[in-house]
C-alpha atoms as a PDB file:
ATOM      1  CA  UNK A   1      75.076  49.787  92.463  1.00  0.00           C
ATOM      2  CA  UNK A   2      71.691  51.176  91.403  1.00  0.00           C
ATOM      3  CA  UNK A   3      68.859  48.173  89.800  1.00  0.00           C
ATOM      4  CA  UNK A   4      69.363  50.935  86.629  1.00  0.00           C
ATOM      5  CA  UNK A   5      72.857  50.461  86.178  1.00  0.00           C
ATOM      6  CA  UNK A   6      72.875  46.357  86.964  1.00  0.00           C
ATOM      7  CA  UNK A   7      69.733  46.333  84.190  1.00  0.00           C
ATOM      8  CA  UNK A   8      72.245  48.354  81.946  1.00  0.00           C
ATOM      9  CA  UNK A   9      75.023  46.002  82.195  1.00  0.00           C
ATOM     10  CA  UNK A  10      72.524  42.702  81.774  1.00  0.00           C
ATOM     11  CA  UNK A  11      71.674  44.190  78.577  1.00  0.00           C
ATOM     12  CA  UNK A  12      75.286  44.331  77.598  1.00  0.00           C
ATOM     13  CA  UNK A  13      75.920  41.016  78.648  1.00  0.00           C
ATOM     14  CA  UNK A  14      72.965  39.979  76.518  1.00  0.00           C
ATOM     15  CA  UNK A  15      74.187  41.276  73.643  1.00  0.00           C
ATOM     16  CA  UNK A  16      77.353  39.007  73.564  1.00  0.00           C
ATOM     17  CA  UNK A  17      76.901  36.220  71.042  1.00  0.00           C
ATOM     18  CA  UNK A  18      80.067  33.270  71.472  1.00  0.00           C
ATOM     19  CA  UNK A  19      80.917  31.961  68.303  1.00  0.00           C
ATOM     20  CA  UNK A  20      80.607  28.388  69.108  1.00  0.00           C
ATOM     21  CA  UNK A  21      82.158  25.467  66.522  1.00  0.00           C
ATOM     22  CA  UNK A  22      78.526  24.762  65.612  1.00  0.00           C
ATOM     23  CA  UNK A  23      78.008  28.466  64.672  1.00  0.00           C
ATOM     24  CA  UNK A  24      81.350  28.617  62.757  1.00  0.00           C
ATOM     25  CA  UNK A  25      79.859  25.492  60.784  1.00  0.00           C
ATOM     26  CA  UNK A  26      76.701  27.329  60.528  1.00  0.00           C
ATOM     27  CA  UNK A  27      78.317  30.450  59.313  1.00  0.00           C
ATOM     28  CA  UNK A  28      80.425  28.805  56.570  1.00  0.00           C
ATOM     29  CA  UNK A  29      77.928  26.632  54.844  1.00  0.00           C
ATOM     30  CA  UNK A  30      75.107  29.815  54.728  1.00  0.00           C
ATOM     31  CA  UNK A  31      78.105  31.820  53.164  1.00  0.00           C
ATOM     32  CA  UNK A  32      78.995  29.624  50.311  1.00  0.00           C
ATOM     33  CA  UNK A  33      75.559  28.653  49.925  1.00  0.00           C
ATOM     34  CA  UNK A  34      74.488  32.249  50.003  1.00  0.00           C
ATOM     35  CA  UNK A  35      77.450  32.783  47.111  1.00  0.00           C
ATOM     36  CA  UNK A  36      76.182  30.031  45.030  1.00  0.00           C
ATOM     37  CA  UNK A  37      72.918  31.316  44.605  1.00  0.00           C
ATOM     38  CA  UNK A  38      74.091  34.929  43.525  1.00  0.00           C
ATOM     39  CA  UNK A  39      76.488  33.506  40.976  1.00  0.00           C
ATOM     40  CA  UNK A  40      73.718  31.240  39.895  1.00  0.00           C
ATOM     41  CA  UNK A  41      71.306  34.417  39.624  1.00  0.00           C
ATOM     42  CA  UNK A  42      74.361  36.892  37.356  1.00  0.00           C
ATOM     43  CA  UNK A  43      74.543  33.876  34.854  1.00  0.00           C
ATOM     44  CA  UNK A  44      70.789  33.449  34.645  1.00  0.00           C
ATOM     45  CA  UNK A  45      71.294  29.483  36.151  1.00  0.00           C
ATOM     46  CA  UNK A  46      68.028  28.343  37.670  1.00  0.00           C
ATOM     47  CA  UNK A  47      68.977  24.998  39.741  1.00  0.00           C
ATOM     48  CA  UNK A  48      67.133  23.268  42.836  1.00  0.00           C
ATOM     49  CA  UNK A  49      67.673  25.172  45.876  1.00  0.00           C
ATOM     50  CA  UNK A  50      69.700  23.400  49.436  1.00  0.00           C
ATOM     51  CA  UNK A  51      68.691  23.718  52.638  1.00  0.00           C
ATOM     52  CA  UNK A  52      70.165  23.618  56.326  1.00  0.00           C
ATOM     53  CA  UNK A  53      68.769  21.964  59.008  1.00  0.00           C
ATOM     54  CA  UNK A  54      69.859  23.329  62.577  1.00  0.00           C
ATOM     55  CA  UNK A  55      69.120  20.659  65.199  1.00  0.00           C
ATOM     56  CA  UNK A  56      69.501  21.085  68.792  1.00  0.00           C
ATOM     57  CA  UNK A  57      67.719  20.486  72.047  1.00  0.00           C
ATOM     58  CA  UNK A  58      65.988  23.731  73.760  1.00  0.00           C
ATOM     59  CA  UNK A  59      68.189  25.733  75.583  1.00  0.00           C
ATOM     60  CA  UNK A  60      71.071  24.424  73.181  1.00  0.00           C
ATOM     61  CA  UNK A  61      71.137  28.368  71.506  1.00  0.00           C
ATOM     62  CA  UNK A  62      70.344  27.097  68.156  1.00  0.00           C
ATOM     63  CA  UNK A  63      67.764  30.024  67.728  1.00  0.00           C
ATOM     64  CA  UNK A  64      70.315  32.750  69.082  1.00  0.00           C
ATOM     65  CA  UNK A  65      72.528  31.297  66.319  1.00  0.00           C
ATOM     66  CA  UNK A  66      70.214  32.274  63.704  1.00  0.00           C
ATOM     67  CA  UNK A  67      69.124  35.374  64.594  1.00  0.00           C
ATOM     68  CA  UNK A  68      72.808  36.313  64.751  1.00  0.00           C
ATOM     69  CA  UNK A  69      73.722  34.687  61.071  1.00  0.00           C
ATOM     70  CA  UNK A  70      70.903  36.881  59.848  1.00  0.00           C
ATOM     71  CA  UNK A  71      71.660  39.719  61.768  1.00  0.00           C
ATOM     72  CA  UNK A  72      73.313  41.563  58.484  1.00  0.00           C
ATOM     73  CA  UNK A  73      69.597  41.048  56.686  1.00  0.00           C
ATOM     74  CA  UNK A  74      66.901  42.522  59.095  1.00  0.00           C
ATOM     75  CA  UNK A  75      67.601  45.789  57.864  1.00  0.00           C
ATOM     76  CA  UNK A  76      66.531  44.363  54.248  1.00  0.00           C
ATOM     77  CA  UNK A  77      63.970  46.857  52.334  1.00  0.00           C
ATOM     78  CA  UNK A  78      60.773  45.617  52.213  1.00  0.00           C
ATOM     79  CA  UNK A  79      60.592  44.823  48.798  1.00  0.00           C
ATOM     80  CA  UNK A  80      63.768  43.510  48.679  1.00  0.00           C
ATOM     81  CA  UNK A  81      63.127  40.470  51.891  1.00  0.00           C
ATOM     82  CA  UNK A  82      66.685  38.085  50.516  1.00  0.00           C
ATOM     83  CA  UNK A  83      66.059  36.018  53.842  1.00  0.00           C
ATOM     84  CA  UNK A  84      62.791  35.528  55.479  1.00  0.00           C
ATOM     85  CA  UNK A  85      62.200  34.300  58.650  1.00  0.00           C
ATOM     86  CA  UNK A  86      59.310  33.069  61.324  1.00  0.00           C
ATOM     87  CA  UNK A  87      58.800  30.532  63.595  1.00  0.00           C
ATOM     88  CA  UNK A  88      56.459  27.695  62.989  1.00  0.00           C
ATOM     89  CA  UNK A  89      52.885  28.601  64.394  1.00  0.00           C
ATOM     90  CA  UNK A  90      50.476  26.621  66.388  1.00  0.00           C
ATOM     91  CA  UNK A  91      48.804  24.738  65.163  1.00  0.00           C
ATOM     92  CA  UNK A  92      51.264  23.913  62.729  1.00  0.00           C
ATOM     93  CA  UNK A  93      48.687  22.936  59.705  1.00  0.00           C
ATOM     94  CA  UNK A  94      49.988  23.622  56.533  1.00  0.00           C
ATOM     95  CA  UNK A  95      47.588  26.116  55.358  1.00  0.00           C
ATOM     96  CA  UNK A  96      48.455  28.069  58.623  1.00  0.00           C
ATOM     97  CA  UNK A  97      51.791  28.069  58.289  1.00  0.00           C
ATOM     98  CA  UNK A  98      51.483  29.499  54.510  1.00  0.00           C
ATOM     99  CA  UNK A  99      49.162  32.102  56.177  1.00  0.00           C
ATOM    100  CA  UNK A 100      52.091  33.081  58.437  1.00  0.00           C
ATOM    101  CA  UNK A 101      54.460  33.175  55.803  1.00  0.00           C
ATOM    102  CA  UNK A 102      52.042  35.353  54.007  1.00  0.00           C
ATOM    103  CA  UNK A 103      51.943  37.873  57.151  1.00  0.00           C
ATOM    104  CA  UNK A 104      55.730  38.028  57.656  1.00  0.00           C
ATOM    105  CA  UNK A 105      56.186  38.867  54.470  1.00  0.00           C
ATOM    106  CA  UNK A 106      53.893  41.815  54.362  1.00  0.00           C
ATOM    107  CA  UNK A 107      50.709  40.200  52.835  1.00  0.00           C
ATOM    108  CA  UNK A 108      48.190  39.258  55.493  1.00  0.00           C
ATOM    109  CA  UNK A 109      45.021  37.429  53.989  1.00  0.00           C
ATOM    110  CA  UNK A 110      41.906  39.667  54.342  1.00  0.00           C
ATOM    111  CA  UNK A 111      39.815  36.048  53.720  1.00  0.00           C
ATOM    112  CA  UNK A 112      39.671  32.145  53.853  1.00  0.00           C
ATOM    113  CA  UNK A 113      41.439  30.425  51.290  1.00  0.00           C
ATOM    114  CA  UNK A 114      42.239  26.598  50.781  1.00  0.00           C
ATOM    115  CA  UNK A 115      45.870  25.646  51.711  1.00  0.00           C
ATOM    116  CA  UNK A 116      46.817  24.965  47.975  1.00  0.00           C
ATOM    117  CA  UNK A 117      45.709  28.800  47.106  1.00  0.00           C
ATOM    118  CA  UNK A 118      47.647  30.228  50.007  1.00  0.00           C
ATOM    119  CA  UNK A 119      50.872  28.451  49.390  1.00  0.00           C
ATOM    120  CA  UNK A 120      50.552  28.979  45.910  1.00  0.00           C
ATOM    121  CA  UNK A 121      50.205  32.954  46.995  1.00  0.00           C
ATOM    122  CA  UNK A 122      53.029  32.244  49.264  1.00  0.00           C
ATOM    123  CA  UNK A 123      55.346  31.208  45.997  1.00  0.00           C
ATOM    124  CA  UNK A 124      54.315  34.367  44.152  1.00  0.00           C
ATOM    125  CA  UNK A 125      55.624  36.788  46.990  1.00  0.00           C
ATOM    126  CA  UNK A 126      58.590  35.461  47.292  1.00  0.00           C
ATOM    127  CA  UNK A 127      59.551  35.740  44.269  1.00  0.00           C
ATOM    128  CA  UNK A 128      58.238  39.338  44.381  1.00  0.00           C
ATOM    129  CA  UNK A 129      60.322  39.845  47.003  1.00  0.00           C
ATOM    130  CA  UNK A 130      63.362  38.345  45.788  1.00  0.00           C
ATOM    131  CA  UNK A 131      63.659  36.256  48.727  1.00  0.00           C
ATOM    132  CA  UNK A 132      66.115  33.570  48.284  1.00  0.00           C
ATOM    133  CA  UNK A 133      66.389  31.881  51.810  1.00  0.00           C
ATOM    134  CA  UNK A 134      63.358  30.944  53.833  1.00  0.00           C
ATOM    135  CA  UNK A 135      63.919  30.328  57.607  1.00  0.00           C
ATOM    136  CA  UNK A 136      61.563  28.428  59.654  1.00  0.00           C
ATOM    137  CA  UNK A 137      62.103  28.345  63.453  1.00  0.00           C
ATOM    138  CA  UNK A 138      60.569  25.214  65.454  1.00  0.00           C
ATOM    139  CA  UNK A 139      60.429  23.436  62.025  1.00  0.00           C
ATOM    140  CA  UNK A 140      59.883  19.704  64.208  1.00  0.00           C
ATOM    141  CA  UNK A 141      56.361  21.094  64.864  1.00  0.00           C
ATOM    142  CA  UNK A 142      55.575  20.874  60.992  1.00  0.00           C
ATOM    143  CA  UNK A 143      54.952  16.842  61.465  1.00  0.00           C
ATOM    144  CA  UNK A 144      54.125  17.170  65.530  1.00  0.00           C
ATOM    145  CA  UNK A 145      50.222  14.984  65.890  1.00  0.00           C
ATOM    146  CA  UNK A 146      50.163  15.169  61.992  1.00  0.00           C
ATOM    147  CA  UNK A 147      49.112  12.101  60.081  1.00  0.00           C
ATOM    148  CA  UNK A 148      51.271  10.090  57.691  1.00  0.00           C
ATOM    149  CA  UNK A 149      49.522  11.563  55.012  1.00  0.00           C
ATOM    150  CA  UNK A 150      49.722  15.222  56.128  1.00  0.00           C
ATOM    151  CA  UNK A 151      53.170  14.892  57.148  1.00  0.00           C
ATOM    152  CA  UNK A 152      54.053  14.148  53.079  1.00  0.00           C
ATOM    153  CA  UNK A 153      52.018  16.779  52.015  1.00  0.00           C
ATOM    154  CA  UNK A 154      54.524  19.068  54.311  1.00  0.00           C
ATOM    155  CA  UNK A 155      57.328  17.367  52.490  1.00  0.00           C
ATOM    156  CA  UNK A 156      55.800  18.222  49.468  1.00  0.00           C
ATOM    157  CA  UNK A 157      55.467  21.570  49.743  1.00  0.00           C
ATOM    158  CA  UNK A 158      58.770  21.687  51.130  1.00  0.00           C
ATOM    159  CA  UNK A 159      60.490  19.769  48.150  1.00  0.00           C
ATOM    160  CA  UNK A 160      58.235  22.223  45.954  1.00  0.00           C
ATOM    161  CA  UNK A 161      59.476  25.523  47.187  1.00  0.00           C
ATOM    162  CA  UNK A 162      63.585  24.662  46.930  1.00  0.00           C
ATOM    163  CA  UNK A 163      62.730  22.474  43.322  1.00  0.00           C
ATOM    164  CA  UNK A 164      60.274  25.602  42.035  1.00  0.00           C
ATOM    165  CA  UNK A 165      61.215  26.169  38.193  1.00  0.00           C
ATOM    166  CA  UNK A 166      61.201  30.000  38.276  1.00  0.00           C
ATOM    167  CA  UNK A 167      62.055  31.013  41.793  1.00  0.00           C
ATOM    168  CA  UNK A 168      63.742  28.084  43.842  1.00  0.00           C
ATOM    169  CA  UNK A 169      63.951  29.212  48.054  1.00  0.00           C
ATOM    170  CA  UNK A 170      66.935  27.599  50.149  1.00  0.00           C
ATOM    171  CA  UNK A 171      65.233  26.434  53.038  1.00  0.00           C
ATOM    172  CA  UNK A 172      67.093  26.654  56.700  1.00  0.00           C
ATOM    173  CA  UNK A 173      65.343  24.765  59.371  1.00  0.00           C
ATOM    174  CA  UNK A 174      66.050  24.679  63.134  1.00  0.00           C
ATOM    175  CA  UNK A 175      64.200  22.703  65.905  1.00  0.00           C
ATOM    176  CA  UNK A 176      64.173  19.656  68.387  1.00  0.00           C
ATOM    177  CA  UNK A 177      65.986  16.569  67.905  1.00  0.00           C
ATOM    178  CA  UNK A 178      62.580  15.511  66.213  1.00  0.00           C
ATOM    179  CA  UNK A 179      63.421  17.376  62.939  1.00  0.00           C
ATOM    180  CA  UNK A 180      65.945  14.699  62.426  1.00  0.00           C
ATOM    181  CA  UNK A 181      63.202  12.258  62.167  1.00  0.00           C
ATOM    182  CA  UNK A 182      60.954  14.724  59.939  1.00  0.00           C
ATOM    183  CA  UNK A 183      63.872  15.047  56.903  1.00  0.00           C
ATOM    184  CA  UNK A 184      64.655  11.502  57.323  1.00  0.00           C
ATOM    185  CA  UNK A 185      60.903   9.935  56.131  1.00  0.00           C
ATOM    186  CA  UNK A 186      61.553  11.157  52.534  1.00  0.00           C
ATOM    187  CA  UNK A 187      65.159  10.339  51.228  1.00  0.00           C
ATOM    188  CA  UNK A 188      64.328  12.963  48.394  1.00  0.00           C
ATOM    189  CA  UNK A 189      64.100  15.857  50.939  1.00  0.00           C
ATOM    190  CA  UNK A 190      67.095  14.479  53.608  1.00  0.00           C
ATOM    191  CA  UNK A 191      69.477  15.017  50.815  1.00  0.00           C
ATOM    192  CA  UNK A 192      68.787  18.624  49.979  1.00  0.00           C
ATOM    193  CA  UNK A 193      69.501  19.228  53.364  1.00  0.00           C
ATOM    194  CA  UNK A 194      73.187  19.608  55.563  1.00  0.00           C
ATOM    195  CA  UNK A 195      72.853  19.056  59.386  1.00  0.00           C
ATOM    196  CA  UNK A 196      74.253  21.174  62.124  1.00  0.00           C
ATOM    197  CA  UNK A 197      74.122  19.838  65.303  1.00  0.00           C
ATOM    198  CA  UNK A 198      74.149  21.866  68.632  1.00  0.00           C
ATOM    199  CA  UNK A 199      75.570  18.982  70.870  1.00  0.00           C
ATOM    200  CA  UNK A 200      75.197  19.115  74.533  1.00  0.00           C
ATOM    201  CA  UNK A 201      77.681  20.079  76.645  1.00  0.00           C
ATOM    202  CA  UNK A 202      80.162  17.112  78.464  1.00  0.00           C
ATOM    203  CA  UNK A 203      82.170  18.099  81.602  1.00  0.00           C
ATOM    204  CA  UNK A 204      85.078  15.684  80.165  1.00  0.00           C
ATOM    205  CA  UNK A 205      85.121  17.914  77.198  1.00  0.00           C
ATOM    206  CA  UNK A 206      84.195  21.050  77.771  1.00  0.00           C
ATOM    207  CA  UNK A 207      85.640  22.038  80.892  1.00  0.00           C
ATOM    208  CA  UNK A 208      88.090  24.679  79.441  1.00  0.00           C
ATOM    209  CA  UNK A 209      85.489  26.388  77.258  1.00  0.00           C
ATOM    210  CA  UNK A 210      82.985  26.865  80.295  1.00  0.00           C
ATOM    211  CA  UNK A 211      85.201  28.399  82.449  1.00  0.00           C
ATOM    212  CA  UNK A 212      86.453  30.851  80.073  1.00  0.00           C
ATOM    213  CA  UNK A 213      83.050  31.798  79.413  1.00  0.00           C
ATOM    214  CA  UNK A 214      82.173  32.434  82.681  1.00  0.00           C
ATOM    215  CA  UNK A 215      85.505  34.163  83.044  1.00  0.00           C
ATOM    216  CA  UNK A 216      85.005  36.238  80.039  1.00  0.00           C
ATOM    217  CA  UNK A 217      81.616  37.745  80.768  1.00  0.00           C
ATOM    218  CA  UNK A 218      82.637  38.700  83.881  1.00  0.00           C
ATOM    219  CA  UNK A 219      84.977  40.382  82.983  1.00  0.00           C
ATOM    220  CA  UNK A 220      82.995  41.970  80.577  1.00  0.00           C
ATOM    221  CA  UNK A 221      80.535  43.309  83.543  1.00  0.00           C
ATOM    222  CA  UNK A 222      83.992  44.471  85.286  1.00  0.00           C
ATOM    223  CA  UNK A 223      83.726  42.148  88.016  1.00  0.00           C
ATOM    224  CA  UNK A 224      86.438  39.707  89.187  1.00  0.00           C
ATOM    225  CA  UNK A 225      86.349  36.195  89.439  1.00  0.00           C
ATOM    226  CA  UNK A 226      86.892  34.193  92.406  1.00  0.00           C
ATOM    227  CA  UNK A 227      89.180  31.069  92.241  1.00  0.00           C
ATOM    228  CA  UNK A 228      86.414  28.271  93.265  1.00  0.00           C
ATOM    229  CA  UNK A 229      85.326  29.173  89.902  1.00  0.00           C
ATOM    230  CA  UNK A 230      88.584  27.861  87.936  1.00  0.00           C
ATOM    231  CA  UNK A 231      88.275  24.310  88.838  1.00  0.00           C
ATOM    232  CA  UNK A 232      86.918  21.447  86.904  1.00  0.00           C
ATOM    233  CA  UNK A 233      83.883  20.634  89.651  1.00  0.00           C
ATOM    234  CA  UNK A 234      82.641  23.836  89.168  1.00  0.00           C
ATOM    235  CA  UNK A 235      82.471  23.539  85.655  1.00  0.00           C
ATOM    236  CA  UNK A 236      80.701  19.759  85.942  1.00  0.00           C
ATOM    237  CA  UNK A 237      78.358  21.388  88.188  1.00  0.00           C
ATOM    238  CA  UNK A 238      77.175  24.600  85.789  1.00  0.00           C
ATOM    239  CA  UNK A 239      76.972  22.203  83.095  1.00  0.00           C
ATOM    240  CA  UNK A 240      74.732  20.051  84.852  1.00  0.00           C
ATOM    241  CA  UNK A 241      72.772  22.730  86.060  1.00  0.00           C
ATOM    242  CA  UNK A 242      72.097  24.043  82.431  1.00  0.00           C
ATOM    243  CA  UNK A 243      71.119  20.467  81.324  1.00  0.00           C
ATOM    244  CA  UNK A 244      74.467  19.967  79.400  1.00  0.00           C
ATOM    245  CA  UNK A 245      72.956  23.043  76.846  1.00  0.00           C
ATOM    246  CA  UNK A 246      75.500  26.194  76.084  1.00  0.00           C
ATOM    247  CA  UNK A 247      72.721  28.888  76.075  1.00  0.00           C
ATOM    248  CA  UNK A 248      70.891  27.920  79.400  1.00  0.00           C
ATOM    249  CA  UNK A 249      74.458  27.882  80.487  1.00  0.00           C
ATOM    250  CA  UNK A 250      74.770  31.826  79.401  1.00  0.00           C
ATOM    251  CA  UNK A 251      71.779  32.000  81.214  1.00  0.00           C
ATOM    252  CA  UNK A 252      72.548  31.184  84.592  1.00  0.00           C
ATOM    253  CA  UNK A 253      76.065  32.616  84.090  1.00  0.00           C
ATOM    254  CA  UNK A 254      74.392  36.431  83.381  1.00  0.00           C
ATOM    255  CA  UNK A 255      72.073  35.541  86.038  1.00  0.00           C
ATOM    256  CA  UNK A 256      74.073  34.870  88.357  1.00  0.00           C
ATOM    257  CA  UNK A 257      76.126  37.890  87.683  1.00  0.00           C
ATOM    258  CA  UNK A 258      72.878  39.917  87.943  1.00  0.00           C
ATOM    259  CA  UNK A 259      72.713  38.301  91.883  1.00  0.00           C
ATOM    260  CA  UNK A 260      75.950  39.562  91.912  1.00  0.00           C
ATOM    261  CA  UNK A 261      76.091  43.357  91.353  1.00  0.00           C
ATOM    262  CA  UNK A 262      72.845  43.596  93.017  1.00  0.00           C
ATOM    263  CA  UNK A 263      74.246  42.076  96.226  1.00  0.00           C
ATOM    264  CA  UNK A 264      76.770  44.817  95.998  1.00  0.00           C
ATOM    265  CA  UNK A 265      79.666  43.300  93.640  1.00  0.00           C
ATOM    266  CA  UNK A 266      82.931  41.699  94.636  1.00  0.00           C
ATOM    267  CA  UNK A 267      83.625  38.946  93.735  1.00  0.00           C
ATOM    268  CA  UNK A 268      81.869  36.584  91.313  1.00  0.00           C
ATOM    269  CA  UNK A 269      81.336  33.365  93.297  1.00  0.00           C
ATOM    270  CA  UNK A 270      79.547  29.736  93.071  1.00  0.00           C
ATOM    271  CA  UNK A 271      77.166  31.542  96.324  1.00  0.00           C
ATOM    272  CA  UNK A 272      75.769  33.851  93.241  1.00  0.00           C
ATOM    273  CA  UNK A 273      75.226  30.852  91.036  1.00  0.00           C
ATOM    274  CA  UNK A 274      73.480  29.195  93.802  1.00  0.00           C
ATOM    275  CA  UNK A 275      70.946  32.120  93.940  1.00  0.00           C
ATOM    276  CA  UNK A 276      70.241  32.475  90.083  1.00  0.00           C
ATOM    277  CA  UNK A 277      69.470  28.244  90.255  1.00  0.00           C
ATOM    278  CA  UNK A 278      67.358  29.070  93.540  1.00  0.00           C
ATOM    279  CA  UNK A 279      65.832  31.521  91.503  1.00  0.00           C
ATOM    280  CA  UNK A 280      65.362  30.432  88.293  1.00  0.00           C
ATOM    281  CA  UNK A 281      64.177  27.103  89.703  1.00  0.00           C
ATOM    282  CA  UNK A 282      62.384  27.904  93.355  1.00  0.00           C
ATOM    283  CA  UNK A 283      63.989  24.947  94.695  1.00  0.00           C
ATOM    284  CA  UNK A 284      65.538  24.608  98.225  1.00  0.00           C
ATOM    285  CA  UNK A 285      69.684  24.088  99.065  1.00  0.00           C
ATOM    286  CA  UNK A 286      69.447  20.254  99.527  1.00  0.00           C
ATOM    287  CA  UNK A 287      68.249  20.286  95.483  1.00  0.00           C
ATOM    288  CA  UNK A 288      70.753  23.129  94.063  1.00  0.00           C
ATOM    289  CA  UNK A 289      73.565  21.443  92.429  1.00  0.00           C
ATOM    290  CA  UNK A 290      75.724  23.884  93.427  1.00  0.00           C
ATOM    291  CA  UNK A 291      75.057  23.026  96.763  1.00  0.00           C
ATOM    292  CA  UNK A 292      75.009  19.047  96.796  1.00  0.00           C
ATOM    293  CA  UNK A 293      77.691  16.687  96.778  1.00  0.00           C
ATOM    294  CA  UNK A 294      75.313  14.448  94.774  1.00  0.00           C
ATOM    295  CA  UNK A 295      74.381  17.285  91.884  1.00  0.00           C
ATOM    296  CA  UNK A 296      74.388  14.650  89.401  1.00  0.00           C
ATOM    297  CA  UNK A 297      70.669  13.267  90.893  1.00  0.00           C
ATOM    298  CA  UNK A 298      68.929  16.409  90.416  1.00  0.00           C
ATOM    299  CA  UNK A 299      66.401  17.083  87.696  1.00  0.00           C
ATOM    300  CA  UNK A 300      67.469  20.741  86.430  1.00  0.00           C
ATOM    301  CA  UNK A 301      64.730  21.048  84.176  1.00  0.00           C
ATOM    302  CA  UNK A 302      62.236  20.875  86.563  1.00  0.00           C
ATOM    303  CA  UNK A 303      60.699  23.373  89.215  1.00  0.00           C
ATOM    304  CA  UNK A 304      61.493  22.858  92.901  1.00  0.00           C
ATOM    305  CA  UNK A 305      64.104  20.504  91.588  1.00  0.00           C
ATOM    306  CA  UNK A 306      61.010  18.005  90.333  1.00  0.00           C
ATOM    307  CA  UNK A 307      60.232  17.594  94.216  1.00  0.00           C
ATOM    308  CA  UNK A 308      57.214  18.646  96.190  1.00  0.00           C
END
């Protein structure tokens, strides 16, 4: 098979999204949330907005989620932005922040202006723009080596943009674990918000659903299986690999399909998901956990398997 056709067929496998309980959550508070508003907006009801805060550790596909549940509005008109969405620059003061807003939404600043001008700026386009969520990716970063003081002023403006009189903005919020600790120093703004959580994967749990994902994508490259691959041990051992987190998992599972077709096809085996760890990781055999008896010891986050 020809490095054009494998790239062609990682780009389908790419495209796959898995509809994951957490995403189904997702999905179904946005929608009624999204509902709400418009009803609100035909009877002329002004109330506080909600928000949604998406929490997850990296690699836990929290991000992919997002992109996906706004899929339907990136085609929006540019006048017409209902959901707007950036991740949270660095550094994450407030006035830059309101500065990227401003960009993203099609108004970059030609000169300095105080943080209190820019967010009030900020307000004023998106109400222009009829935007009625705001999405902010990496939101932990907002209160990341920010003072007690600073970190209420980002409540603040927060609580300001989903309480606004004239144009209230739902807020949906996805980062680290450390946004938990973010909504929870003001009461006032932790109960405007619903969690979803993107738990990590458990091998006691999850056994069934890894395997058919691994199963199903191959199948979707038109590859078979092999049976090594339908038992609970290999299952422990791609978890563990992925750090117990479902979109490194569809990582290493394309990846390793990728080894696969390049080597010629056949059959998918744990030898292919071997090479995507070596890969990925530069590590030798004695620290791949699909090599070890001991998996459990290694360090998958880490280069060379955290060694030297």
């Amino acid at each position: 098979m020809t490095n054009g056709t494998v790239a062609d067929k990682i780009i389908k496998l790419n495209e796959i999204f898995g509809e994951t309980p957490s995403y189904l959550a997702l999905e179904r508070l946005f929608r009624e949330m999204h509902e709400q508003r418009y009803a609100e907006l035909k009877a002329g009801v002004i109330n506080e907005a909600r928000g949604i805060a998406l929490i997850g550790a990296s690699g836990s596909g929290k991000t992919t989620a997002v992109q996906e549940l706004l899929r339907p509005f990136s085609a929006s008109p540019a006048l017409n932005r209902e959901v707007l969405s950036f991740p949270v620059p660095s550094p994450a003061s407030l006035k830059f922040v309101g500065q990227t807003g401003l960009r993203a939404i099609g108004y970059p600043l030609r000169q300095d202006r105080t943080s209190q001008i820019v967010w009030d700026m900020f307000r004023d386009h998106l109400r222009a723009h009829k935007t009625i969520f705001l999405h902010l990716d990496e939101a932990q970063d907002l209160s990341l080596n920010q003072t007690p003081r600073e970190t209420q002023s980002v409540i603040n403006t927060l609580k300001s943009l989903m309480q606004n009189q004239e144009w209230p903005v739902g807020l949906i919020l996805s980062g680290m674990p450390a946004l938990k600790d973010m909504l929870n120093h003001d009461p006032q703004l932790a109960r405007r918000f619903s969690p979803i959580m993107f738990p990590s994967l458990n091998a006691m749990r999850d056994t069934d659903q890894v395997l058919s994902t691994v199963d199903h994508y191959a199948d979707v490259a038109q590859i078979t299986t092999a049976s090594e691959l339908f038992i609970d041990s290999f299952a422990a051992r791609l978890i563990h690999a992925a750090d117990g987190e479902y979109g490194l998992l569809i990582e290493y599972t394309i990846a390793a399909i990728g080894n696969n077709l390049r080597l010629g096809g056949g059959e998918l085996g744990i030898v292919n998901f071997k090479n995507a760890f070596a890969q990925k990781t530069g590590c030798m055999d004695g620290m791949n956990p699909f090599v070890v008896d001991d998996f459990e010891r290694i360090e998958c986050r880490k280069l060379l398997g955290g060694g030297e």
